[in-house]
Each structure stands twice: as structure tokens, then as C-alpha cells.
C-alpha atoms as a PDB file:
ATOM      1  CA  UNK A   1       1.801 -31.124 -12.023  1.00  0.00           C
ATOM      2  CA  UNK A   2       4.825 -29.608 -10.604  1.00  0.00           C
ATOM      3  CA  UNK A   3       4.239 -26.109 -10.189  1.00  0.00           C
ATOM      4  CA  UNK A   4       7.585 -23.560  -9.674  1.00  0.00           C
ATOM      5  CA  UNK A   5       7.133 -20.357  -7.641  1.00  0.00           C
ATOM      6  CA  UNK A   6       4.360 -22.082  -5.331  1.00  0.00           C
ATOM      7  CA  UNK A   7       4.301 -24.110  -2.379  1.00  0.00           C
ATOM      8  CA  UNK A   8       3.227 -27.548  -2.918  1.00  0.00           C
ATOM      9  CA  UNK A   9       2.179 -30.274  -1.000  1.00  0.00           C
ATOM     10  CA  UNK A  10       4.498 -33.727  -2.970  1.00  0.00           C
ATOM     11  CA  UNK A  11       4.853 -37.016  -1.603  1.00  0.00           C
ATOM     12  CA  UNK A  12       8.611 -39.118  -1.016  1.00  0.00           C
ATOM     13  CA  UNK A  13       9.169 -41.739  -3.647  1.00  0.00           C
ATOM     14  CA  UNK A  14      12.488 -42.536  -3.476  1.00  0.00           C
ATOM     15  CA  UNK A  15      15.395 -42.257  -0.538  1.00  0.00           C
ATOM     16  CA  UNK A  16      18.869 -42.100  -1.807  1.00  0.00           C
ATOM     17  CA  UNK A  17      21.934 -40.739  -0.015  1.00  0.00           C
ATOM     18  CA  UNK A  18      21.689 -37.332  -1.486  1.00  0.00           C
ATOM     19  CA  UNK A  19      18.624 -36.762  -0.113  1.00  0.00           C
ATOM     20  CA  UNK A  20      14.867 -37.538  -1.437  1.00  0.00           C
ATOM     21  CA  UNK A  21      13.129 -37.685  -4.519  1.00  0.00           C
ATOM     22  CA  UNK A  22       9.096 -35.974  -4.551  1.00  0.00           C
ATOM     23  CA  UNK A  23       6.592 -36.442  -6.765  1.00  0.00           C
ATOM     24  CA  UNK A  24       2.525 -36.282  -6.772  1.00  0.00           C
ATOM     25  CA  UNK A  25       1.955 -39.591  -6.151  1.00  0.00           C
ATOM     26  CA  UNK A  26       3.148 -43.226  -6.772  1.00  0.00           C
ATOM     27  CA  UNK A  27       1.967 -43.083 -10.230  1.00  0.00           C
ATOM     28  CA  UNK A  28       3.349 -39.874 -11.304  1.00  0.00           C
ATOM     29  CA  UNK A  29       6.375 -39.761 -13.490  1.00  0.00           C
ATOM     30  CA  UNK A  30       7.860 -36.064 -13.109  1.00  0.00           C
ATOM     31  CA  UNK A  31      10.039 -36.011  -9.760  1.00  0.00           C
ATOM     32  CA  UNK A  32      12.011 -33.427  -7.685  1.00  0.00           C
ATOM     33  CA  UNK A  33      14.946 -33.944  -5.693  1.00  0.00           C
ATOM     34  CA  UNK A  34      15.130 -32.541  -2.097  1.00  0.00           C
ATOM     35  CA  UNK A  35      18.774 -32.092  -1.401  1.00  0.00           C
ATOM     36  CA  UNK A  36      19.769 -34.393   1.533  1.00  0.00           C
ATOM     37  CA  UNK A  37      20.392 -31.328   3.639  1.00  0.00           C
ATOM     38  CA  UNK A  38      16.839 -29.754   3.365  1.00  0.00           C
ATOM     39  CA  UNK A  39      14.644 -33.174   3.976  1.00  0.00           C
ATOM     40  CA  UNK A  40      13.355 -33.723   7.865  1.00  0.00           C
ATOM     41  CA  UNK A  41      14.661 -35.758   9.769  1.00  0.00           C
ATOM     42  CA  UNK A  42      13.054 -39.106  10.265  1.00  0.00           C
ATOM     43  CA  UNK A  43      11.509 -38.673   6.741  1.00  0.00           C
ATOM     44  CA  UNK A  44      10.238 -42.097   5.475  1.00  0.00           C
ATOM     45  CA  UNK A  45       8.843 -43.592   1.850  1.00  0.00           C
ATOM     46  CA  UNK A  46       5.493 -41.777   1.146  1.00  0.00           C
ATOM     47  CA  UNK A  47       5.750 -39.443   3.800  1.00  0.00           C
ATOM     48  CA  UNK A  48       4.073 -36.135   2.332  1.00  0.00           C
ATOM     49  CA  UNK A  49       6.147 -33.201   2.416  1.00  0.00           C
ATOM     50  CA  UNK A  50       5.258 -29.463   1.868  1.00  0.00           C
ATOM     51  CA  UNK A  51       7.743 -27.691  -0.403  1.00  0.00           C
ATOM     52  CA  UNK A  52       8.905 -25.035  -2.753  1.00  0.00           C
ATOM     53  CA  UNK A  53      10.001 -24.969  -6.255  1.00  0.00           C
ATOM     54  CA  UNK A  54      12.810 -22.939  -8.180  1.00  0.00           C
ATOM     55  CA  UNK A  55      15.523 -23.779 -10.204  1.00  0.00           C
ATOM     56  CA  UNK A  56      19.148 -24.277  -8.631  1.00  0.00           C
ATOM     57  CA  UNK A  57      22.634 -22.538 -10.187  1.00  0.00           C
ATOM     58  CA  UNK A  58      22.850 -25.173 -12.847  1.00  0.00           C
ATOM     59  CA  UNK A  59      19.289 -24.231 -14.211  1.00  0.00           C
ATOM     60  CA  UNK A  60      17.364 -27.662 -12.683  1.00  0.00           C
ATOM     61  CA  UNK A  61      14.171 -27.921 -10.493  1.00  0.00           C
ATOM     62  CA  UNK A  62      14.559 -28.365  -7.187  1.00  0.00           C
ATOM     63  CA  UNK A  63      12.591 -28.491  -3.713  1.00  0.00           C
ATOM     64  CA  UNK A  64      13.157 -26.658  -0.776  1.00  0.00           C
ATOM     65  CA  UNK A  65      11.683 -26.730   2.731  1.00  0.00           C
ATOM     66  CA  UNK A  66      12.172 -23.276   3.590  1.00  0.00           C
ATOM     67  CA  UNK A  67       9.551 -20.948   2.836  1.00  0.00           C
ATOM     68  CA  UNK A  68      10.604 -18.028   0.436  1.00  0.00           C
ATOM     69  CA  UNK A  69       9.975 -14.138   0.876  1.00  0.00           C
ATOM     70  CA  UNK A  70       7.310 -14.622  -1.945  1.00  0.00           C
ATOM     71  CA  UNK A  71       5.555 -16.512  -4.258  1.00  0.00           C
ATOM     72  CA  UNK A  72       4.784 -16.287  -7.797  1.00  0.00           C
ATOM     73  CA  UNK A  73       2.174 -13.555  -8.794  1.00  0.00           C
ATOM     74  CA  UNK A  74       2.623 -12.184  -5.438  1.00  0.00           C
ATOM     75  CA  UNK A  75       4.958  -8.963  -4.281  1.00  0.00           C
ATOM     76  CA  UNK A  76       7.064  -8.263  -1.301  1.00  0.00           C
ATOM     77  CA  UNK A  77       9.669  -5.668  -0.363  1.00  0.00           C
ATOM     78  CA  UNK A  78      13.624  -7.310  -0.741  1.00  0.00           C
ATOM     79  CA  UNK A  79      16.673  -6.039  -0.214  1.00  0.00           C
ATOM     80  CA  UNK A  80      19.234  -6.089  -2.771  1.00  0.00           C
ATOM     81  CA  UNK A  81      22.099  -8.519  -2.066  1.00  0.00           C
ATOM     82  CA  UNK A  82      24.465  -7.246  -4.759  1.00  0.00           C
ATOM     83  CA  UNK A  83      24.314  -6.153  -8.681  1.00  0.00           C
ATOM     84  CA  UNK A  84      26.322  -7.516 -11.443  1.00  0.00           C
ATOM     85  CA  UNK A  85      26.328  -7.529 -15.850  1.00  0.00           C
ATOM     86  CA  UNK A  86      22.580  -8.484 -15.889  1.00  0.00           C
ATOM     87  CA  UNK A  87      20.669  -7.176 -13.472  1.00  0.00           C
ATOM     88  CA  UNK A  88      20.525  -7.243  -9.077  1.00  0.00           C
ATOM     89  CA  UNK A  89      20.387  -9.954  -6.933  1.00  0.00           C
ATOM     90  CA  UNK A  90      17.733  -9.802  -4.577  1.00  0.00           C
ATOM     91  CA  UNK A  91      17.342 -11.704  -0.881  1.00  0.00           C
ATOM     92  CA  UNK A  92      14.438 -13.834  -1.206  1.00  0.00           C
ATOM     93  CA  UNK A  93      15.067 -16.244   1.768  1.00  0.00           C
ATOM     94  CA  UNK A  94      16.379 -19.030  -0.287  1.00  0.00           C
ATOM     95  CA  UNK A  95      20.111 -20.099  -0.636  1.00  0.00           C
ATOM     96  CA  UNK A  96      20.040 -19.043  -4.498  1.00  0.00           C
ATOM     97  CA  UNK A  97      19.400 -15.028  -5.065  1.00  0.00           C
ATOM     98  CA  UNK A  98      16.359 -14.013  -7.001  1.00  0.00           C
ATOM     99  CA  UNK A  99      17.256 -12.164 -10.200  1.00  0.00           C
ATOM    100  CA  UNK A 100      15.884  -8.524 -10.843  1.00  0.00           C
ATOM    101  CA  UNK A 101      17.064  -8.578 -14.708  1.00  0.00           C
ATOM    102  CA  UNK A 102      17.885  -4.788 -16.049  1.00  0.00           C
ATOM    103  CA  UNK A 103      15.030  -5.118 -18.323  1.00  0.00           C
ATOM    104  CA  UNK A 104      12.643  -5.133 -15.054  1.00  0.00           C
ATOM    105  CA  UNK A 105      13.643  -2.301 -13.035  1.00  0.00           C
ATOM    106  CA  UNK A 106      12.040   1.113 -12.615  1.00  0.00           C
ATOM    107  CA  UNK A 107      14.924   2.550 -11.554  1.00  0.00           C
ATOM    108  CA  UNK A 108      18.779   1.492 -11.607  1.00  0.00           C
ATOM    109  CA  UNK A 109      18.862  -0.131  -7.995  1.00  0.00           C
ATOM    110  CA  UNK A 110      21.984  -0.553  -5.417  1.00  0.00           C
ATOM    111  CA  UNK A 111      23.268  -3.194  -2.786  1.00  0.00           C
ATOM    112  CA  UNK A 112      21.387  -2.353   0.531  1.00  0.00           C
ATOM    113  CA  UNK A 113      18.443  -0.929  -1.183  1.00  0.00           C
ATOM    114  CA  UNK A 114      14.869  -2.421  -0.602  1.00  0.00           C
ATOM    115  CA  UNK A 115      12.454  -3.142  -3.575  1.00  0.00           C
ATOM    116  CA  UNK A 116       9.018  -4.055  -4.217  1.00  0.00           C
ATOM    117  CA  UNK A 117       8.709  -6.314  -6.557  1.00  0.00           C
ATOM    118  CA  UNK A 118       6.852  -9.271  -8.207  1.00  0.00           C
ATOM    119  CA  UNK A 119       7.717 -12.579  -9.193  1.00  0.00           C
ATOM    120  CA  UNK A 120       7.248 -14.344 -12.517  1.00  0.00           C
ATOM    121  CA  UNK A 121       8.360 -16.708 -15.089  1.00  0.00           C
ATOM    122  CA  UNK A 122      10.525 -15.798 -18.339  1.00  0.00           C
ATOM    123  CA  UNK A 123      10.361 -17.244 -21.214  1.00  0.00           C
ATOM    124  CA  UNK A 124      13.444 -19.676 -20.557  1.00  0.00           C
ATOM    125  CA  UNK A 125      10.834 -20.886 -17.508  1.00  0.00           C
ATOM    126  CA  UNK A 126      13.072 -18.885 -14.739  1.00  0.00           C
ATOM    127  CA  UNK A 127      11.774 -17.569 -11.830  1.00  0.00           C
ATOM    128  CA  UNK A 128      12.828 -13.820 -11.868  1.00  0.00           C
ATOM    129  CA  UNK A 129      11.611 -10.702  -9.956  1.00  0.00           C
ATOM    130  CA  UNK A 130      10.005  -7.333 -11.967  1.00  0.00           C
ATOM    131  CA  UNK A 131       9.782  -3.579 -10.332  1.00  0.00           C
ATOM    132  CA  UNK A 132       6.849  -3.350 -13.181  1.00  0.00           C
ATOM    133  CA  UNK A 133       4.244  -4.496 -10.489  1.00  0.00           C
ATOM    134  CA  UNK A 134       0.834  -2.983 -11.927  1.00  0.00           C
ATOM    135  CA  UNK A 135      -0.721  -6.889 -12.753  1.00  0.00           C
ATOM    136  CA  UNK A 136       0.082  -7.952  -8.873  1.00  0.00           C
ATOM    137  CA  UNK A 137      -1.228  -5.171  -6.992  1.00  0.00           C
ATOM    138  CA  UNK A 138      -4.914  -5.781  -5.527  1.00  0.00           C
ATOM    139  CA  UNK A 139      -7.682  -4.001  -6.072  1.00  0.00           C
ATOM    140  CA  UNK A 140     -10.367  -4.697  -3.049  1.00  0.00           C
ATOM    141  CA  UNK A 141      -9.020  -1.885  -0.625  1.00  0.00           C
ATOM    142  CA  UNK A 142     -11.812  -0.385   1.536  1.00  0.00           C
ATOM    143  CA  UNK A 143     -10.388   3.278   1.162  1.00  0.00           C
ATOM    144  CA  UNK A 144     -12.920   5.923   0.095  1.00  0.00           C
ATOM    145  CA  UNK A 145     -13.022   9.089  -1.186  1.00  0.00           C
ATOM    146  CA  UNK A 146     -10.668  11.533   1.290  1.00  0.00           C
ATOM    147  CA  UNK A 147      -8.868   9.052   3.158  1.00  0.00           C
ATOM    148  CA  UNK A 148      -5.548   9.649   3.693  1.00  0.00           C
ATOM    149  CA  UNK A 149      -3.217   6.821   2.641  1.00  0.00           C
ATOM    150  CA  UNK A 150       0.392   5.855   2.571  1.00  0.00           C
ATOM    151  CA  UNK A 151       1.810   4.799  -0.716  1.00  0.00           C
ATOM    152  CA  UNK A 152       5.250   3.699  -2.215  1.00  0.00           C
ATOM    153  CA  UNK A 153       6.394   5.080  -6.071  1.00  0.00           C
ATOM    154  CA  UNK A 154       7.033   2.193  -7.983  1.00  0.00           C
ATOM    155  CA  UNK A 155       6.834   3.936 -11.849  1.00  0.00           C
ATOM    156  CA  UNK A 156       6.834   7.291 -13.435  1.00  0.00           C
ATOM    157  CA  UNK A 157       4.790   7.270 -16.567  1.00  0.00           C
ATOM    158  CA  UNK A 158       5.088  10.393 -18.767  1.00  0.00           C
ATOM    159  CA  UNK A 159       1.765   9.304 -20.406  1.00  0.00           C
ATOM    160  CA  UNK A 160      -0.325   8.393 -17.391  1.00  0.00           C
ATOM    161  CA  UNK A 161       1.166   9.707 -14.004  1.00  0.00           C
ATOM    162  CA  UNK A 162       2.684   8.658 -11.274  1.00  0.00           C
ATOM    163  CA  UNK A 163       1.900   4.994 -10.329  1.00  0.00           C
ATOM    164  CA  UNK A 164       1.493   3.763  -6.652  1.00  0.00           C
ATOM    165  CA  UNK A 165       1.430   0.984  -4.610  1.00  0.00           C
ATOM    166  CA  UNK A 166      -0.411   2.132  -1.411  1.00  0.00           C
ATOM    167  CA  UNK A 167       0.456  -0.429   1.454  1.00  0.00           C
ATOM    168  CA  UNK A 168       2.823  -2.058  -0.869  1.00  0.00           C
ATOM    169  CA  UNK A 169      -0.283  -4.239  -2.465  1.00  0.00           C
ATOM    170  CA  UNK A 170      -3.115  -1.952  -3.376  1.00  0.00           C
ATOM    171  CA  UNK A 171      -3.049  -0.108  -7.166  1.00  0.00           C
ATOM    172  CA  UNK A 172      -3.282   3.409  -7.322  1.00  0.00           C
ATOM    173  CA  UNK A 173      -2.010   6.588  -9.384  1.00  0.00           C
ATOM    174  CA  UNK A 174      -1.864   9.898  -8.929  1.00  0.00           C
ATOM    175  CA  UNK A 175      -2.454  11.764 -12.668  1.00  0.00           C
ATOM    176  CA  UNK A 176       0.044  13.320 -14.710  1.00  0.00           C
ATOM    177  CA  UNK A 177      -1.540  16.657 -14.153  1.00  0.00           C
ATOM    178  CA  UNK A 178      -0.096  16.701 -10.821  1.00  0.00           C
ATOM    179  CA  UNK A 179       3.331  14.340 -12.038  1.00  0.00           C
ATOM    180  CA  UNK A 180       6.315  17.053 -11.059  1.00  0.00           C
ATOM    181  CA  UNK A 181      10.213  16.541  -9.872  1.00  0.00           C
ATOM    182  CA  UNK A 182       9.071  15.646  -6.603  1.00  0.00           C
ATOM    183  CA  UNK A 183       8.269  12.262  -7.339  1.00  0.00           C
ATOM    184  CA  UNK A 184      10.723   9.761  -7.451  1.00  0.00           C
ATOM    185  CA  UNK A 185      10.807   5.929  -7.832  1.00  0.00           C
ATOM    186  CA  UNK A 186      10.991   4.120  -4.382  1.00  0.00           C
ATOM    187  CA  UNK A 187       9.800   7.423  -2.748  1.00  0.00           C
ATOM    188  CA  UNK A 188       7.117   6.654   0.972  1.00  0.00           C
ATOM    189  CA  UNK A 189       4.921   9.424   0.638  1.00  0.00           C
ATOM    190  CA  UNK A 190       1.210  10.273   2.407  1.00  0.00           C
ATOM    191  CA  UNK A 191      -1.628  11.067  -0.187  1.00  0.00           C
ATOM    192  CA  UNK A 192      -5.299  11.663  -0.254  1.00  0.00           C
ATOM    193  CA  UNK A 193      -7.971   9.549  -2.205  1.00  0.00           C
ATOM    194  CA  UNK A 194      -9.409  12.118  -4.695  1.00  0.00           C
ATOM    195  CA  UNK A 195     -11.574   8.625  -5.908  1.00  0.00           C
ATOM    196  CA  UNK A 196     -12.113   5.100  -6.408  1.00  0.00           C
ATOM    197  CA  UNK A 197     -12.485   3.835 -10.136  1.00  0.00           C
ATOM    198  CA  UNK A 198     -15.059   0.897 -10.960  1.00  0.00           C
ATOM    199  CA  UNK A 199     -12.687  -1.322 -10.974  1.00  0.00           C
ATOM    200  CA  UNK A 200     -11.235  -0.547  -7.733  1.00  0.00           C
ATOM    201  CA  UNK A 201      -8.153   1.596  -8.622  1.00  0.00           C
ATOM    202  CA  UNK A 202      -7.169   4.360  -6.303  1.00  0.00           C
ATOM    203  CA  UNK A 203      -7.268   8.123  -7.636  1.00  0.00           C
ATOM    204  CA  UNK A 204      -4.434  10.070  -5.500  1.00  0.00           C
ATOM    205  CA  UNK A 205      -3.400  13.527  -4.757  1.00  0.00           C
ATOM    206  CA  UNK A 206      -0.726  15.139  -2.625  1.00  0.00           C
ATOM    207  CA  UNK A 207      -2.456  17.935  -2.391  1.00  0.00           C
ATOM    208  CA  UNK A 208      -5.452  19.628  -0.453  1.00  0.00           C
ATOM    209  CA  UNK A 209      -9.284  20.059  -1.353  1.00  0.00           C
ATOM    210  CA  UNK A 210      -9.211  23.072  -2.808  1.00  0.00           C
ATOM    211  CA  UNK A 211     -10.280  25.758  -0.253  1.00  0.00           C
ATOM    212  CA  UNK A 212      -7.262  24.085   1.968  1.00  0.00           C
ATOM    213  CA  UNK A 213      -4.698  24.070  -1.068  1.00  0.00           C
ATOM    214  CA  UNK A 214      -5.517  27.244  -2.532  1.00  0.00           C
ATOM    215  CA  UNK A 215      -3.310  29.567  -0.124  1.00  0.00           C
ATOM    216  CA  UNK A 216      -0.421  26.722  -0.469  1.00  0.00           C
ATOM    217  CA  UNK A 217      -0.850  27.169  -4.396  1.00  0.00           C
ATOM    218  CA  UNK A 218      -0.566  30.971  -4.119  1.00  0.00           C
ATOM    219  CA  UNK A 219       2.186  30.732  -1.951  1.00  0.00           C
ATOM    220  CA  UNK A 220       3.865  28.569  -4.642  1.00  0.00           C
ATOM    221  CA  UNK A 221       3.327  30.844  -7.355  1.00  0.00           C
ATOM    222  CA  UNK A 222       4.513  33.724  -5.480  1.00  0.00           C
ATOM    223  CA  UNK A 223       7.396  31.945  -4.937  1.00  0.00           C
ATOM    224  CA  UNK A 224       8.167  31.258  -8.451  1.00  0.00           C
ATOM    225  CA  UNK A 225       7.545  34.699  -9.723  1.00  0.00           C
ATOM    226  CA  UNK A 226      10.204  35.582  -7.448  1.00  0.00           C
ATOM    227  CA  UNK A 227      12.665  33.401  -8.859  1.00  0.00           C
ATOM    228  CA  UNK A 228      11.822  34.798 -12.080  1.00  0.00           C
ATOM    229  CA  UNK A 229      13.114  38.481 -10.884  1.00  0.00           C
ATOM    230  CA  UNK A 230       9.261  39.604 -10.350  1.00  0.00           C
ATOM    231  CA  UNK A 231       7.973  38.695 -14.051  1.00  0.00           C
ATOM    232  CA  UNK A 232       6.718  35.184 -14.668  1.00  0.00           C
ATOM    233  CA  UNK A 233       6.992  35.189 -18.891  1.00  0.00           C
ATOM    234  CA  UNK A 234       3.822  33.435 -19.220  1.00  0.00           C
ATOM    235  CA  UNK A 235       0.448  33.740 -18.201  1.00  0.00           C
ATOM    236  CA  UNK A 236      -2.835  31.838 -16.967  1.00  0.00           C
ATOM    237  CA  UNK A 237      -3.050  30.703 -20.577  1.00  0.00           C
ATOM    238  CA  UNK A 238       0.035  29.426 -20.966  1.00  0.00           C
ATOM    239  CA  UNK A 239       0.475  25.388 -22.116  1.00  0.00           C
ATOM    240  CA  UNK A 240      -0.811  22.608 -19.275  1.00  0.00           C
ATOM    241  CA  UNK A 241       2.820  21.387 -19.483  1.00  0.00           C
ATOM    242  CA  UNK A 242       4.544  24.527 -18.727  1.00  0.00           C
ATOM    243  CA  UNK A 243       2.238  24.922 -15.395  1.00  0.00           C
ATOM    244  CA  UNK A 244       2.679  21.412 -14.606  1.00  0.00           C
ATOM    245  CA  UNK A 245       6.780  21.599 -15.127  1.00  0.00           C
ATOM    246  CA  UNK A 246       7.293  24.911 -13.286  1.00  0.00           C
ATOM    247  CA  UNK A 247       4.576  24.309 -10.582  1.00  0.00           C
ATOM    248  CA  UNK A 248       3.474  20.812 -10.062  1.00  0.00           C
ATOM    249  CA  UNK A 249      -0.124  21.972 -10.389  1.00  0.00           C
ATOM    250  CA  UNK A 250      -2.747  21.498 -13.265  1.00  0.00           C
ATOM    251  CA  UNK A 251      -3.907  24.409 -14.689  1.00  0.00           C
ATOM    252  CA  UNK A 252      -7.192  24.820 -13.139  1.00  0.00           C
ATOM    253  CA  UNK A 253      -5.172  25.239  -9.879  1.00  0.00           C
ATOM    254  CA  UNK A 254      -2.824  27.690 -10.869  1.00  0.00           C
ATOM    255  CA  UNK A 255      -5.553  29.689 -12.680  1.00  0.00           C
ATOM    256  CA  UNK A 256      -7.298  29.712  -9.235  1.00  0.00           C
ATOM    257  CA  UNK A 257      -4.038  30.701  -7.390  1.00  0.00           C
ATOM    258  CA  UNK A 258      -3.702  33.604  -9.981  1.00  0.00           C
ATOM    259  CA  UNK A 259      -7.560  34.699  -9.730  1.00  0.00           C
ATOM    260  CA  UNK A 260      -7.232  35.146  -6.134  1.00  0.00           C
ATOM    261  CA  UNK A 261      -3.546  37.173  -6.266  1.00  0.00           C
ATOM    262  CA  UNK A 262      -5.679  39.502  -8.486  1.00  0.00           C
ATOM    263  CA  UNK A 263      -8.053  39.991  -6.506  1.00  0.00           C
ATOM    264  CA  UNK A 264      -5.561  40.639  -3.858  1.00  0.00           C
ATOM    265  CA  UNK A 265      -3.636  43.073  -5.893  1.00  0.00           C
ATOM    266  CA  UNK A 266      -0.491  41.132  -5.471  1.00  0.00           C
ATOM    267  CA  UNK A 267       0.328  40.936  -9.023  1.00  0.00           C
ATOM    268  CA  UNK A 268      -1.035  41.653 -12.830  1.00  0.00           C
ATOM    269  CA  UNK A 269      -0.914  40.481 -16.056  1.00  0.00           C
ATOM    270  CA  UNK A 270       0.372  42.648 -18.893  1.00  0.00           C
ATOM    271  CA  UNK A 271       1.248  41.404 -22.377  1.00  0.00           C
ATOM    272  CA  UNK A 272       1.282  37.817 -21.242  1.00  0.00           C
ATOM    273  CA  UNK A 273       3.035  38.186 -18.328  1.00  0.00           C
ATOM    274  CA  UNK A 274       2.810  37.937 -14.905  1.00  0.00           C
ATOM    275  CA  UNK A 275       4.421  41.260 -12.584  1.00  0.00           C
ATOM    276  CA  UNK A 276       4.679  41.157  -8.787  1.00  0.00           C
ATOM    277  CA  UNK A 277       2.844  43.876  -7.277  1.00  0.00           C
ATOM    278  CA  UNK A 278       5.923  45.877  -5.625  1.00  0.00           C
ATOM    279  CA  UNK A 279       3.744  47.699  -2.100  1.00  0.00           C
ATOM    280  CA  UNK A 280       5.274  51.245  -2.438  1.00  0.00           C
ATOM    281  CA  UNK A 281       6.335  52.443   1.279  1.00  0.00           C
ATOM    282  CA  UNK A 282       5.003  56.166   2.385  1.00  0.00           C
ATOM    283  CA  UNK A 283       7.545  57.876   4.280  1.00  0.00           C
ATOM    284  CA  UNK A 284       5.483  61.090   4.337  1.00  0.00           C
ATOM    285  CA  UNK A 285       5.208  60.920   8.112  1.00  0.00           C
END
């Protein structure tokens, strides 16, 4: 069977002057033409040939001898070559640009820009490139609990989080608890492995264990009460959203943050709201 998207090993069964025709063997019916410019020189009648299938400009099947950037169900990082009514072209190593349809993309892209992306078939049996790469990412890392990890954003899910491809080909996600305005889609950033699910998905974090993030957090919060003019207008109680919009944090965290400014009498809580401690300054000397 003649497979498109993979690499294939076909045999020569028929030499004409625009090059050769491939098939599986000299029994097999279906063929594919290898333009006269792409077949080997010296090539002879059942030589076997490695190739590659797509489909040309005018929508047939045809073989190539160079190798492509990737393969179907894999991903790779491409540049975009340009962008036009339907979607972005992408480099893929072959003399016809890969198609990133509209449809596919996480984010609008631009010329120059470098994607990560998978390739598939649509329905009209095209082979076509998606930025939706959760079913190709791997899930046999051998990172463990607290390693540190680089990871590129490849989706923001309001329901779920913020999904990750750590080395470009292992699935990961860091949880909507922590999702803020600092992630963004094609974003390199360094996390830490909070855990590794059954099934071999990574748990991330950009932040600290807690006794490390705790004075970061409190810094944070100080920081924000300070854009408010002193008063925060909510509380420790307030909604899990609100937290996670104005802070980035979940709400265990910034309850912790707030518990230790307390403690350290650098603000209070009247009425549901949160005052800045103002030090008064003795001048009686």
C-alpha cells in the first residue's frame, strides 16, 4: 500500500522520459511517479528506491527523494515561509510548502516565525500541519518529581491550563490554578515537575516549593496592594478566579502569603479588605 506522510521503501517499474514510475512490486497495480529530476542517477528497472509521499500543486501523489522536516504523526519546529487567505505556509524541506490551515493554529502566526507542529491527513486526504499537538507528544520521559525542565507553550486552555511541550516532544501542563497573563503561546520557559501522572504526563509549575516561593508570593501581594493605593478590595476569601487573575497564584498560596504578612504586621483585614500596614516614623529624638 502506498502510504503518504512516510518514507517508503518502492521498487522502479517503469522508465519514461519524465522520470520513473514506483510501485510495491511487479504485481502491484497502484504506482507513483518520481519526477525525472528527483530519480538517481544510473537508476535501472527494479532498482528499489527509498522515498517520500505527498501530494504535488495539482493535488496528485507523488515521490520524492529528499527527506522532509517530518513525518506523519510526528512534530518538528518550522519556520513559516509566508501566510495567505487560508492559513501559513510552512518550510518543510520539500519543494511544495506544508499548509498550517487557520483552523489549526494556536495562535495567528507570521512569516519568519518558528512553529511546532504535527502532521496529519484531512479529510480531502491532504497532508497538512496542526499547532493542536497534544495526540503527538510522547509520554516515556524519565523526568521525576522536582526536576527542572524546559518547555515550549503550545495552547492556553481556559478549562484545563496551560499545555506544554517540554523538549518539543514530551506532554505536559501546568494547571489552570497557576494559568495567568504571563503565559503566552510559543513562549520557552524553565519549569519544575510538581508530578508525573500514570500515564506519563508531566505536572508543571513555574513556581517554587513552598518554603522557597512563599517570600516571592508575599512580595507579589505587597506589590499589588500597592497598586491598589494601600487597600486590596477583597480578601483571603475572595473567588479562586479573582486570586488567580490579579496574582497568578491559587488560593492556597495567596492565603499563605497573607497568613504570614499578618503575622508580620504588614497589613490587616477589615470589612473584607486588605490595608497596608503604614510604619509610623518617631521623630521624638
Amino acid at each position: 500500500m502506498l502510504e503518504i506522510g512516510k518514507k517508503q521503501t518502492l521498487i522502479v517499474s517503469k522508465i519514461v522520459d519524465f522520470g520513473v514510475y514506483l510501485s510495491e512490486g511487479p504485481q502491484a497495480l497502484d504506482q507513483v511517479l518520481l519526477p525525472g529530476k528527483e530519480v538517481p542517477e544510473g537508476t535501472e528497472l527494479w532498482q528499489p528506491l527509498e522515498v517520500f509521499l505527498y501530494r504535488d500543486s495539482e493535488d496528485r501523489m507523488i515521490a520524492t527523494t529528499r527527506t522532509p522536516y517530518v513525518e506523519l504523526g510526528k512534530i518538528a519546529l518550522l519556520k513559516v515561509k509566508d501566510t495567505g487567505r487560508i492559513g501559513a505556509f510552512l518550510d518543510w524541506g520539500l519543494e511544495k510548502d506544508l499548509l498550517l490551515p487557520f483552523r489549526e493554529q494556536t495562535k495567528h502566526v507570521r512569516r519568519g516565525e518558528e512553529c511546532l507542529i504535527g502532521l496529519y491527513v484531512d479529510r480531502t486526504r491532504r497532508l497538512c500541519a496542526t499547532m493542536n499537538v497534544y495526540r503527538f507528544l510522547r509520554t516515556d520521559s524519565a523526568y521525576q518529581r522536582e526536576d527542572r525542565v524546559k518547555g515550549r507553550v503550545y495552547e492556553i486552555s481556559e478549562n484545563f491550563g496551560i499545555f506544554v511541550a517540554v523538549d518539543d516532544c514530551y506532554s505536559a501542563m501546568v494547571p489552570k490554578t497557576e494559568a495567568s497573563d504571563k503565559f503566552h503561546v510559543g513562549d520557552i520557559m524553565e519549569f519544575r515537575v510538581t508530578g508525573v501522572k500514570p500515564d506519563g504526563k508531566l505536572d508543571l509549575s513555574t513556581r517554587e516549593r513552598v518554603p522557597e516561593q512563599i517570600e516571592t508570593d508575599m512580595k507579589e501581594v505587597m506589590q499589588v496592594i500597592d497598586d491598589f493605593d494601600g487597600v486590596l478590595p477583597f480578601d483571603d476569601h475572595a473567588d479562586p478566579e479573582i486570586i488567580r487573575r490579579e496574582f497568578g497564584m491559587s488560593k492556597n498560596s495567596f492565603k499563605r502569603a497573607v497568613g504570614r504578612l499578618l503575622k508580620q504586621q504588614k497589613v490587616e483585614i477589615k470589612e473584607g479588605k486588605i490595608y497596608k500596614i503604614e510604619k509610623s516614623v518617631d521623630f521624638s529624638c
